[in-house]
C-alpha atoms as a PDB file:
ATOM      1  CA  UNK A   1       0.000   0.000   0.000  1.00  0.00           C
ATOM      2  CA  UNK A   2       2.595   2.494   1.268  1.00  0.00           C
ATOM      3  CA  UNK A   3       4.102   1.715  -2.642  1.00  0.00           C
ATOM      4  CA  UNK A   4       0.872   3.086  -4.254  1.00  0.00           C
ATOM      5  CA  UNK A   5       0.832   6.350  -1.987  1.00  0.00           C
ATOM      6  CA  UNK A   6       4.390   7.390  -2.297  1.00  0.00           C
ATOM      7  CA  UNK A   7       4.673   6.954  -6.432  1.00  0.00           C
ATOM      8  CA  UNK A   8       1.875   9.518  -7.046  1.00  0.00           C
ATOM      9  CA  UNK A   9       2.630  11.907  -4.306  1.00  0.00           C
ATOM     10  CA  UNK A  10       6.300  12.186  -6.290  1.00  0.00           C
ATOM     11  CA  UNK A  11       4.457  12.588  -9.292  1.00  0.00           C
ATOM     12  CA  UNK A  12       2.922  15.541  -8.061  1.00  0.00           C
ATOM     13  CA  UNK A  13       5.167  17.286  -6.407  1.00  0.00           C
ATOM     14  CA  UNK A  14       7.024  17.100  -9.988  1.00  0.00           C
ATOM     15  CA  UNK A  15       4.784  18.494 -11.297  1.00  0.00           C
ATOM     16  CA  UNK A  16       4.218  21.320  -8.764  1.00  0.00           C
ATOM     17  CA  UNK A  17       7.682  21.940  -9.075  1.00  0.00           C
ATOM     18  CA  UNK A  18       7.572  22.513 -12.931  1.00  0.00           C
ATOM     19  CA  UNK A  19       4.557  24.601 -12.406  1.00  0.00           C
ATOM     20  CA  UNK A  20       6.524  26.778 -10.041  1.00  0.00           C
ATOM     21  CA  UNK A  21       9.920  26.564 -12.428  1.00  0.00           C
ATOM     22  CA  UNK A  22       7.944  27.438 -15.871  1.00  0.00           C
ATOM     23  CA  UNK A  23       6.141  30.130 -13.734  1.00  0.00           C
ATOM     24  CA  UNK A  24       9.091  31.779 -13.043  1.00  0.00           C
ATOM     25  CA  UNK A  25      10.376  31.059 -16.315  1.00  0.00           C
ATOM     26  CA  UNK A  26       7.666  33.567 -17.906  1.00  0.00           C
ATOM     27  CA  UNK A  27       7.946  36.151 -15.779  1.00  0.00           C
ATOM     28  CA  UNK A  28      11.362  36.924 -17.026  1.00  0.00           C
ATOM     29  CA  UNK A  29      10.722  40.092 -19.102  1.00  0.00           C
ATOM     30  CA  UNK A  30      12.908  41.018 -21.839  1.00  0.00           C
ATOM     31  CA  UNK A  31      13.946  45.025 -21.020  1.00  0.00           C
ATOM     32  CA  UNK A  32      16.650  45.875 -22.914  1.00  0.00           C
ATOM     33  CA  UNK A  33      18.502  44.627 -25.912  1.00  0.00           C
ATOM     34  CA  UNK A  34      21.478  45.732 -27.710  1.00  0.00           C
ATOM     35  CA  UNK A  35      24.411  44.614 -30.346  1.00  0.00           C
ATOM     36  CA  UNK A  36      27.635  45.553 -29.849  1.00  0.00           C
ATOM     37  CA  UNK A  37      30.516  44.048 -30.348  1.00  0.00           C
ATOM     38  CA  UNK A  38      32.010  44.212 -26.428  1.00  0.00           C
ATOM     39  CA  UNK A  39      34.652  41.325 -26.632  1.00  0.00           C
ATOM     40  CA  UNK A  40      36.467  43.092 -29.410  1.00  0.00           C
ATOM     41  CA  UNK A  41      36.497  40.307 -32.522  1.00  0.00           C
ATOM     42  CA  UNK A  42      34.898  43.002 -34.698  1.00  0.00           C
ATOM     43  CA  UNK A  43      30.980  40.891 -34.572  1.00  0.00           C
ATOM     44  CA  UNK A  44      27.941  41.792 -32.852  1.00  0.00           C
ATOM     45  CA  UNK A  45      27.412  40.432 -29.339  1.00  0.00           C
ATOM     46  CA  UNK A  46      24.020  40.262 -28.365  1.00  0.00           C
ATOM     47  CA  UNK A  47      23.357  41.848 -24.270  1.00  0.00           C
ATOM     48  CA  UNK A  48      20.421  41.845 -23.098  1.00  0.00           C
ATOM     49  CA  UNK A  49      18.556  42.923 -20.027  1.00  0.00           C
ATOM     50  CA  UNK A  50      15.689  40.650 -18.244  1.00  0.00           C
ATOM     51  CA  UNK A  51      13.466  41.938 -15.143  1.00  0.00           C
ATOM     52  CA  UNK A  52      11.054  40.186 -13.011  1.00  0.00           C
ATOM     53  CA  UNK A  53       8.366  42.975 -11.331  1.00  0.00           C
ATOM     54  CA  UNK A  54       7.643  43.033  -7.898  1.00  0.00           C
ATOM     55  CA  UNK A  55       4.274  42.207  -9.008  1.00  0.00           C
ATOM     56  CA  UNK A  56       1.870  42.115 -12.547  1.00  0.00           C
ATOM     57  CA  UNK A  57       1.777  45.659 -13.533  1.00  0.00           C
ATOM     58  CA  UNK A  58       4.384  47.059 -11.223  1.00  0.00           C
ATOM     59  CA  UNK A  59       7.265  48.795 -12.391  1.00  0.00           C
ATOM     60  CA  UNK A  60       9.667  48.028  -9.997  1.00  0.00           C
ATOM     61  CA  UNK A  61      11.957  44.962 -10.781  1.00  0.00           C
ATOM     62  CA  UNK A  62      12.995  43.082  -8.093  1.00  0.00           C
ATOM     63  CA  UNK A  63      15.424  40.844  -9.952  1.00  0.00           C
ATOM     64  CA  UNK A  64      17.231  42.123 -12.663  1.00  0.00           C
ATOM     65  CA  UNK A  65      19.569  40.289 -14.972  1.00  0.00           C
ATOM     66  CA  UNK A  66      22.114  40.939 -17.575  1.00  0.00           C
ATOM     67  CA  UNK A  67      23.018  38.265 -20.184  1.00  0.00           C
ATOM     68  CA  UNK A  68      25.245  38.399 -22.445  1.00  0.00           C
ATOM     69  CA  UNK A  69      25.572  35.602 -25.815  1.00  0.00           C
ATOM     70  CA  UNK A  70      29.155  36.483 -27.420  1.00  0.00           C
ATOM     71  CA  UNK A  71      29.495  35.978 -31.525  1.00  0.00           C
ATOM     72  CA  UNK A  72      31.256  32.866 -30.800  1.00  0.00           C
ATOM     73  CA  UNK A  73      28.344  31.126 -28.969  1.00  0.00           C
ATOM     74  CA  UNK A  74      29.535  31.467 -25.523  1.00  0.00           C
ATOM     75  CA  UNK A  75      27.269  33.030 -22.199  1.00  0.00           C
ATOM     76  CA  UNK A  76      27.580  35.421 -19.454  1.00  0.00           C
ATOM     77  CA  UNK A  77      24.741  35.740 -16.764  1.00  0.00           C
ATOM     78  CA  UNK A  78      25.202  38.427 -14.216  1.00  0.00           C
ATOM     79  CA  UNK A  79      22.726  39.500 -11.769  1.00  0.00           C
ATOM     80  CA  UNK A  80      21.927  43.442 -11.356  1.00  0.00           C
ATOM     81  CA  UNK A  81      20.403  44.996  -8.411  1.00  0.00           C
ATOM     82  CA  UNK A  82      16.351  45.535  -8.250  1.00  0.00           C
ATOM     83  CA  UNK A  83      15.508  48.870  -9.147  1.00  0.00           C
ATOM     84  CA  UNK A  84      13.591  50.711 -12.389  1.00  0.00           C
ATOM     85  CA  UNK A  85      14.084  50.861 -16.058  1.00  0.00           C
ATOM     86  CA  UNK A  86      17.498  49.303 -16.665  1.00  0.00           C
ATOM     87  CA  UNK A  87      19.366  51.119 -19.518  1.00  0.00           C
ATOM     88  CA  UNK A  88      22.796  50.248 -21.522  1.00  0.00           C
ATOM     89  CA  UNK A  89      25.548  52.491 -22.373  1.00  0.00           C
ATOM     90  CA  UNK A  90      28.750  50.963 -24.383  1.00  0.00           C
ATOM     91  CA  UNK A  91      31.885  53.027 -24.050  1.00  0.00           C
ATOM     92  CA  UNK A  92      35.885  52.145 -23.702  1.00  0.00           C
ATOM     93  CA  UNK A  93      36.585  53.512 -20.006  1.00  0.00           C
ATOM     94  CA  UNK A  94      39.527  51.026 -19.875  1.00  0.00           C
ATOM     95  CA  UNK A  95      41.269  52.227 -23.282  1.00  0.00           C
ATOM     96  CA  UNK A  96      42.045  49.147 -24.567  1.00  0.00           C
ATOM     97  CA  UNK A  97      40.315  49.932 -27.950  1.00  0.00           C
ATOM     98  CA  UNK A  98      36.966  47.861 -26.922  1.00  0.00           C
ATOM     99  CA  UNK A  99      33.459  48.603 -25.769  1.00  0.00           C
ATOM    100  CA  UNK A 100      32.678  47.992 -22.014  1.00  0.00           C
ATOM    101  CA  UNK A 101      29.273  47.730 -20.773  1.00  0.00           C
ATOM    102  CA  UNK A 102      27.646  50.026 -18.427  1.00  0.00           C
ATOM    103  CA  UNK A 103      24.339  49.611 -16.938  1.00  0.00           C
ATOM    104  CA  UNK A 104      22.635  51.940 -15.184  1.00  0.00           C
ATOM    105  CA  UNK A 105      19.404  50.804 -12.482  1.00  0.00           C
ATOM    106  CA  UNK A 106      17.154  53.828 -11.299  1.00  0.00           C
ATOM    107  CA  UNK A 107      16.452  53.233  -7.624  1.00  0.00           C
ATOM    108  CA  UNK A 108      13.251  55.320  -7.756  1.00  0.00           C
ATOM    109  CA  UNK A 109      11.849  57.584  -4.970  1.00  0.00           C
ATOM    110  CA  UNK A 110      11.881  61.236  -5.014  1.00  0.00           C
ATOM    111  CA  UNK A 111      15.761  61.729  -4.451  1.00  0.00           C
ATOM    112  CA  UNK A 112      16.176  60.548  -7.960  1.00  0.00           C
ATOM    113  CA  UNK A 113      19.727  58.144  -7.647  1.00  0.00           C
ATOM    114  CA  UNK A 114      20.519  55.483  -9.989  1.00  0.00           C
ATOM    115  CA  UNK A 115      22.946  52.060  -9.370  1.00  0.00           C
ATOM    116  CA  UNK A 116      25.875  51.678 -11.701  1.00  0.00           C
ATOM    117  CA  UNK A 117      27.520  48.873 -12.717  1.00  0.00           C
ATOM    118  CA  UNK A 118      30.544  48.553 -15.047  1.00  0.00           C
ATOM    119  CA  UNK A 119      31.999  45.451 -17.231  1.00  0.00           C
ATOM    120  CA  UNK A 120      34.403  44.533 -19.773  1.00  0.00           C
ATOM    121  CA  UNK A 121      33.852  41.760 -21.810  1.00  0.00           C
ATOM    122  CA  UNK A 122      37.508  41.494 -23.813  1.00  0.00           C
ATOM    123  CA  UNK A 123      38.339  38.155 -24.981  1.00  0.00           C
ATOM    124  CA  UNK A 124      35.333  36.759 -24.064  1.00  0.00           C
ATOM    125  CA  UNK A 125      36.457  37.459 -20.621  1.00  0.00           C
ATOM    126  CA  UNK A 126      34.321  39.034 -17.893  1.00  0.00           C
ATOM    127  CA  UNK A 127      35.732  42.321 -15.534  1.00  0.00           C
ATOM    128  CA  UNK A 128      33.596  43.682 -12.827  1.00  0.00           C
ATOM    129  CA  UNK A 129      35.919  47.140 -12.910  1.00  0.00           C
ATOM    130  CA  UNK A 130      33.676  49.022 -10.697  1.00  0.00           C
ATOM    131  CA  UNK A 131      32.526  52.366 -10.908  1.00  0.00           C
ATOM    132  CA  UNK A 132      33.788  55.823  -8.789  1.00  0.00           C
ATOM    133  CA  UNK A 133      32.889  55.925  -5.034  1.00  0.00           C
ATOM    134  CA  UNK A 134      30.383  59.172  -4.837  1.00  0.00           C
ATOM    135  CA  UNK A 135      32.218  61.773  -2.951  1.00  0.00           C
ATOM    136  CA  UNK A 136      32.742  61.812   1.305  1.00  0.00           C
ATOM    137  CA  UNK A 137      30.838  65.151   2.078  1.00  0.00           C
ATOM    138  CA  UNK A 138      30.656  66.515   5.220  1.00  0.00           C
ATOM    139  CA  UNK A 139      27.727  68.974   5.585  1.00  0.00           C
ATOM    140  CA  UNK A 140      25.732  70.951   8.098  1.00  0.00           C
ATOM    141  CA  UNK A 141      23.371  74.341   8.588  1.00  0.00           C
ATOM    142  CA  UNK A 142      25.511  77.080  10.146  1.00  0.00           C
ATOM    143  CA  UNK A 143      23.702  80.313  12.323  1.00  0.00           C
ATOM    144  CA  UNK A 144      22.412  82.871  10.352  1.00  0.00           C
ATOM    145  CA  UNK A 145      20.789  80.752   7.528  1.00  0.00           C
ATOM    146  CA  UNK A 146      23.870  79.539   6.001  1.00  0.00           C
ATOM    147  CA  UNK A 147      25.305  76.239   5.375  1.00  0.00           C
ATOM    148  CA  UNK A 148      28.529  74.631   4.493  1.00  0.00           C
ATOM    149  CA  UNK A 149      30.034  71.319   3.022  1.00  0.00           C
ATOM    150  CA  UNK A 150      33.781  69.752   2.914  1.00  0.00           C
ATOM    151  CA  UNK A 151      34.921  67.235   0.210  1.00  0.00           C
ATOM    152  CA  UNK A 152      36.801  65.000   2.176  1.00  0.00           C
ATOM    153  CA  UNK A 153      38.278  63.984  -0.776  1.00  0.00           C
ATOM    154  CA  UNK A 154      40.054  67.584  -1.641  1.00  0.00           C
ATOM    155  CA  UNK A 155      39.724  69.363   1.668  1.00  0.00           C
ATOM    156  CA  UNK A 156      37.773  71.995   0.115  1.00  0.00           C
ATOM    157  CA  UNK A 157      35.173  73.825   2.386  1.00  0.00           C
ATOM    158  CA  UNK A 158      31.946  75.565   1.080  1.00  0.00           C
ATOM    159  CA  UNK A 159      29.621  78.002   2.337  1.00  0.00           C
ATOM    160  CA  UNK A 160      25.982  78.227   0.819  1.00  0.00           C
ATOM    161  CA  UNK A 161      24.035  81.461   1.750  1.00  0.00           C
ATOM    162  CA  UNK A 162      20.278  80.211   2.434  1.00  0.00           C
ATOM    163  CA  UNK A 163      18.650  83.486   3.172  1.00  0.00           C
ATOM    164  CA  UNK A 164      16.491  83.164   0.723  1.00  0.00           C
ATOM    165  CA  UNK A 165      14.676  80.292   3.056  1.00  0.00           C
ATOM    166  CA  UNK A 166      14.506  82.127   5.649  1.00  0.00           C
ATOM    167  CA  UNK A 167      10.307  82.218   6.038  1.00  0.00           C
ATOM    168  CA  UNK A 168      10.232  78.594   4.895  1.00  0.00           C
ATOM    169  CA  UNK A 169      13.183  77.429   7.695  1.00  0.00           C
ATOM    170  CA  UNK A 170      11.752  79.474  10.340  1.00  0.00           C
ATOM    171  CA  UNK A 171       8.287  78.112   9.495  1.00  0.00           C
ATOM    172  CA  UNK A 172       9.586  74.616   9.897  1.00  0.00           C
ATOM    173  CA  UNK A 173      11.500  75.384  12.840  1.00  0.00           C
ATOM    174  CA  UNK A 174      14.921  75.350  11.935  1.00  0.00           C
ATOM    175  CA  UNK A 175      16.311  78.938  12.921  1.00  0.00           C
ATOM    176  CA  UNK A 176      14.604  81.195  15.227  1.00  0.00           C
ATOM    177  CA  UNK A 177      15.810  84.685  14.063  1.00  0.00           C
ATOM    178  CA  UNK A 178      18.662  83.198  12.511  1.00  0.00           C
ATOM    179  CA  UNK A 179      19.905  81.016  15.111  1.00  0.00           C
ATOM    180  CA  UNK A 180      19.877  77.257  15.146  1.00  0.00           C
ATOM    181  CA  UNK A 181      17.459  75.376  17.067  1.00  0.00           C
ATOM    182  CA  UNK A 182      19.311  72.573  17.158  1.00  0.00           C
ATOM    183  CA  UNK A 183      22.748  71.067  15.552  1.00  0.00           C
ATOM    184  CA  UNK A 184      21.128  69.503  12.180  1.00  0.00           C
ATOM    185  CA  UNK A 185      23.386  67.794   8.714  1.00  0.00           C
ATOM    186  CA  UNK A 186      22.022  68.586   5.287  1.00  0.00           C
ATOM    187  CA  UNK A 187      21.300  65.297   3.143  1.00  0.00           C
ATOM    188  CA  UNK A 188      24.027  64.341   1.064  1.00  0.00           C
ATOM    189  CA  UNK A 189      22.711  61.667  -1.601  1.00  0.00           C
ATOM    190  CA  UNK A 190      24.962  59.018  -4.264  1.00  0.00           C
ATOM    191  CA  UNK A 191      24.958  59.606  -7.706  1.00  0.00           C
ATOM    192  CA  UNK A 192      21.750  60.996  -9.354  1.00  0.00           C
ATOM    193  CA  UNK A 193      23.499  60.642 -12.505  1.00  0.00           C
ATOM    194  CA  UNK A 194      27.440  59.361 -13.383  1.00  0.00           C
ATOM    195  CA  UNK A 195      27.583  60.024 -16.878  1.00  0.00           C
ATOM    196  CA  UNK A 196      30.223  58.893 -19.816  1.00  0.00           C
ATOM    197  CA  UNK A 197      32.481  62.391 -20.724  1.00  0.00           C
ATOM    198  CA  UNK A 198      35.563  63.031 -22.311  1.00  0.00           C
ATOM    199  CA  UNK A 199      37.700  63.950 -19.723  1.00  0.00           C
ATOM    200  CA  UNK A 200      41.491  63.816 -19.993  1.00  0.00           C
ATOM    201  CA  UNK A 201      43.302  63.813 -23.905  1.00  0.00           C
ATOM    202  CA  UNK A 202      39.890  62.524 -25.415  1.00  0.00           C
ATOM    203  CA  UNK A 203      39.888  59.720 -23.217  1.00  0.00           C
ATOM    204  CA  UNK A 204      36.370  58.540 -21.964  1.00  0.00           C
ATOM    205  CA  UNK A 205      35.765  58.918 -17.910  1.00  0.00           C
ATOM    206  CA  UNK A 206      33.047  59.827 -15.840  1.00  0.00           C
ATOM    207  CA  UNK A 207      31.284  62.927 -14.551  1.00  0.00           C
ATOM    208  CA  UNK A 208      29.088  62.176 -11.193  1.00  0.00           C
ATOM    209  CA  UNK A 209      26.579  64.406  -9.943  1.00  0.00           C
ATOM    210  CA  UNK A 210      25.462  64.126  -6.550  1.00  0.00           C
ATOM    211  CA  UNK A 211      22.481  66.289  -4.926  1.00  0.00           C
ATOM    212  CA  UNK A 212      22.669  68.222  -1.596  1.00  0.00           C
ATOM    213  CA  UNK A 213      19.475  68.987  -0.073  1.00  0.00           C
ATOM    214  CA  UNK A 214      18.161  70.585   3.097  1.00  0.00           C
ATOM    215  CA  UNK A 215      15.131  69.715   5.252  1.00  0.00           C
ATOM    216  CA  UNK A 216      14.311  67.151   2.749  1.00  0.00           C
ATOM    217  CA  UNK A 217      14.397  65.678  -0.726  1.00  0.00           C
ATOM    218  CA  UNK A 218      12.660  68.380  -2.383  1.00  0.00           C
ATOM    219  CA  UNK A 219      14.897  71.012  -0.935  1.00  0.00           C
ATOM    220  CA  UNK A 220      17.616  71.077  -2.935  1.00  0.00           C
ATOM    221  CA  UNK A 221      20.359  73.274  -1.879  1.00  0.00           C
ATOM    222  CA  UNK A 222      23.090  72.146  -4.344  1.00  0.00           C
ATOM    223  CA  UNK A 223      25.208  70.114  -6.744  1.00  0.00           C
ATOM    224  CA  UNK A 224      28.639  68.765  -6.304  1.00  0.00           C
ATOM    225  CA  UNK A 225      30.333  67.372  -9.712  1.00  0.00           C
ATOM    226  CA  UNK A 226      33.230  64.826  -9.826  1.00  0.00           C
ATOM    227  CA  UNK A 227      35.432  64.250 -12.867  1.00  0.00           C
ATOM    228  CA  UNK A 228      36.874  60.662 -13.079  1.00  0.00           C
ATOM    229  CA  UNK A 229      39.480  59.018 -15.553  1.00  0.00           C
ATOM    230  CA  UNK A 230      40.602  55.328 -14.880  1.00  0.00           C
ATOM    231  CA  UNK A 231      44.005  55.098 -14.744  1.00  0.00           C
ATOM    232  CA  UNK A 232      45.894  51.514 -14.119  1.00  0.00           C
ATOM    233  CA  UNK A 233      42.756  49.857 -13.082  1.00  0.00           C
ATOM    234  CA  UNK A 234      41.862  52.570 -10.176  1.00  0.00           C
ATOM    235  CA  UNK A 235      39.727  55.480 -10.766  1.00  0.00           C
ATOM    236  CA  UNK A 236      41.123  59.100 -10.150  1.00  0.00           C
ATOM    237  CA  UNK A 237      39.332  61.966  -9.608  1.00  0.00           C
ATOM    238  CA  UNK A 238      40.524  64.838 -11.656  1.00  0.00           C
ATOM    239  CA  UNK A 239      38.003  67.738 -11.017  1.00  0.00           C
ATOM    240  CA  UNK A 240      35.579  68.900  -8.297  1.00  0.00           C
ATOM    241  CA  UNK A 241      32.936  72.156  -8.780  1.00  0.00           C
ATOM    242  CA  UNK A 242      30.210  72.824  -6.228  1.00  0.00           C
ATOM    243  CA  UNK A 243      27.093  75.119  -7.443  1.00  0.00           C
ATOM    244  CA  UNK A 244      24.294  76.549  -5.763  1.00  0.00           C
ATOM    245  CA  UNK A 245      20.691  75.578  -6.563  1.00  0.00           C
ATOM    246  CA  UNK A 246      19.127  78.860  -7.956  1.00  0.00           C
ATOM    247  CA  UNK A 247      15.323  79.476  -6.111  1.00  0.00           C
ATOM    248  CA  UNK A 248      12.598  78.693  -8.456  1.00  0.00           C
ATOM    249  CA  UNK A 249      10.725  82.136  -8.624  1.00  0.00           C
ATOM    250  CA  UNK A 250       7.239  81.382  -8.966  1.00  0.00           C
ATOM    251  CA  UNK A 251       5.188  82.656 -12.435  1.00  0.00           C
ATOM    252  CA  UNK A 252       2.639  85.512 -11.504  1.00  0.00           C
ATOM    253  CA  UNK A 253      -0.851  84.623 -12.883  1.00  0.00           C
ATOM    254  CA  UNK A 254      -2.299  87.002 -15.328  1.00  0.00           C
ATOM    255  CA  UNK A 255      -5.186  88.343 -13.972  1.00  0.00           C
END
C-alpha cells in the first residue's frame, strides 16, 4: 500500500515543481537589448537585459539580470540589483580599444539616484571594474541661515548662503531669528546621474553628480560634480565644482 501512496505523491510534487519553475520562467521580461561588439572580434554580441516585477503591472523589478551571448556562442549571466528601467551604455573607459558595458538601475523615490555597474567583456572574458565611489561630504546648517560642506576627498570647504529660506526654515522650525534650534546635517545623496564624458586627452571617464538637499528631498540646496578618468585599473578623480541651486521664482498669474 505504502508503494501506491508514495509513487503519485512524487508525481505531483514534480509536477508542482515545474509549475513553479515554468512560472518563473515567464515572468522573465525582456527590457533591454542591444548589439555591440564588447569582446572586441569586430561581430555583434548580443546583451540583453531581463526583469522580473515586484508584481503584474508594477514597475519596480525586483530581480534584474544581464546576459550576455558572445558571436562565438559562448554566455555570461550576471545578476543586477532591483531597481527601475534598466538602460545600456557601451563606451571604452579602460582604453584598450573595446566597448565595455555600463548599466545603469534607477532606484526610484523622489531623491532621484541610480545604481551603476561597469563590465568589460575582452576576450570573451568578464571584468567587474567598478565604478567611482560618490564623494565623502561633510555637511551641516551654520547660524544665520547659512550652510557649508567639505569634500573629504580635496579638503575643500563651502559656504551656501540660504537666506532666501529664511520664512520657509523658520516656518519649519529650523532657525529662530537666525539662530539654530538645534545642531542639524544637510542630506548628502549618491549619484543621481554618473555620466560617460571626455575627460582627460579625449579619453572617456566619468562625470558624477550628486544632490545636496536641506530639510528634505525636495529642498535642494546644491550640486557637487566629480570628474573621473581610470588610470591603471583605479579610478582618479581629476576635477571637483560645487554650485548653488538657484530658487525657483514662482510665475505671476495674469489676472
Amino acid at each position: 500500500m505504502k508503494r501506491f501512496i508514495i509513487l503519485p505523491t512524487i508525481f505531483i510534487l514534480s509536477l508542482i515543481a515545474a509549475t513553479v519553475y515554468a512560472a518563473d520562467k515567464q515572468a522573465q521580461n525582456e527590457i533591454v537589448q542591444e548589439l555591440m561588439d564588447v569582446t572586441g572580434d569586430g561581430k555583434d554580441d548580443t546583451i540583453t537585459i531581463t526583469g522580473v516585477p515586484f508584481e503584474e503591472g508594477s514597475l519596480f523589478l525586483k530581480e534584474i539580470s544581464m546576459k550576455i551571448k558572445t558571436s562565438e556562442g559562448e554566455k555570461f549571466h550576471t545578476e543586477l540589483e532591483g531597481g527601475y528601467e534598466p538602460s545600456l551604455a557601451f563606451k571604452d573607459f579602460n582604453h584598450d580599444g573595446v566597448k565595455d558595458v555600463l548599466v545603469r538601475v534607477e532606484t526610484g523615490g523622489s531623491g532621484g539616484t541610480s545604481n551603476y555597474e561597469l563590465y568589460s567583456f575582452k576576450d570573451a572574458k568578464q571584468v567587474d571594474m567598478g565604478v567611482p565611489e560618490p564623494l565623502t561630504i561633510i555637511s551641516q546648517f551654520e547660524e544665520g541661515y547659512k550652510a557649508s560642506i567639505q569634500i573629504e576627498e580635496t579638503g575643500k570647504l563651502y559656504t551656501f548662503n540660504l537666506f532666501d529660506r529664511k520664512e520657509k526654515y523658520d516656518r519649519l522650525g529650523l532657525y529662530q531669528n537666525g539662530k539654530l534650534n538645534e545642531p542639524m546635517e544637510l542630506m548628502v545623496l549618491p549619484y543621481s546621474t554618473l555620466k560617460p564624458v571626455f575627460v582627460h586627452e579625449k579619453q572617456i571617464g566619468f562625470k558624477g553628480v550628486q544632490r545636496i538637499s536641506g530639510v528634505g528631498n525636495v529642498d535642494t540646496i546644491g550640486f557637487v560634480e566629480s570628474s573621473w578618468i581610470l588610470e591603471n585599473g583605479e579610478w582618479k578623480q581629476t576635477d571637483t565644482k560645487v554650485q548653488k541651486s538657484l530658487k525657483t521664482k514662482k510665475k505671476k498669474k495674469n489676472k
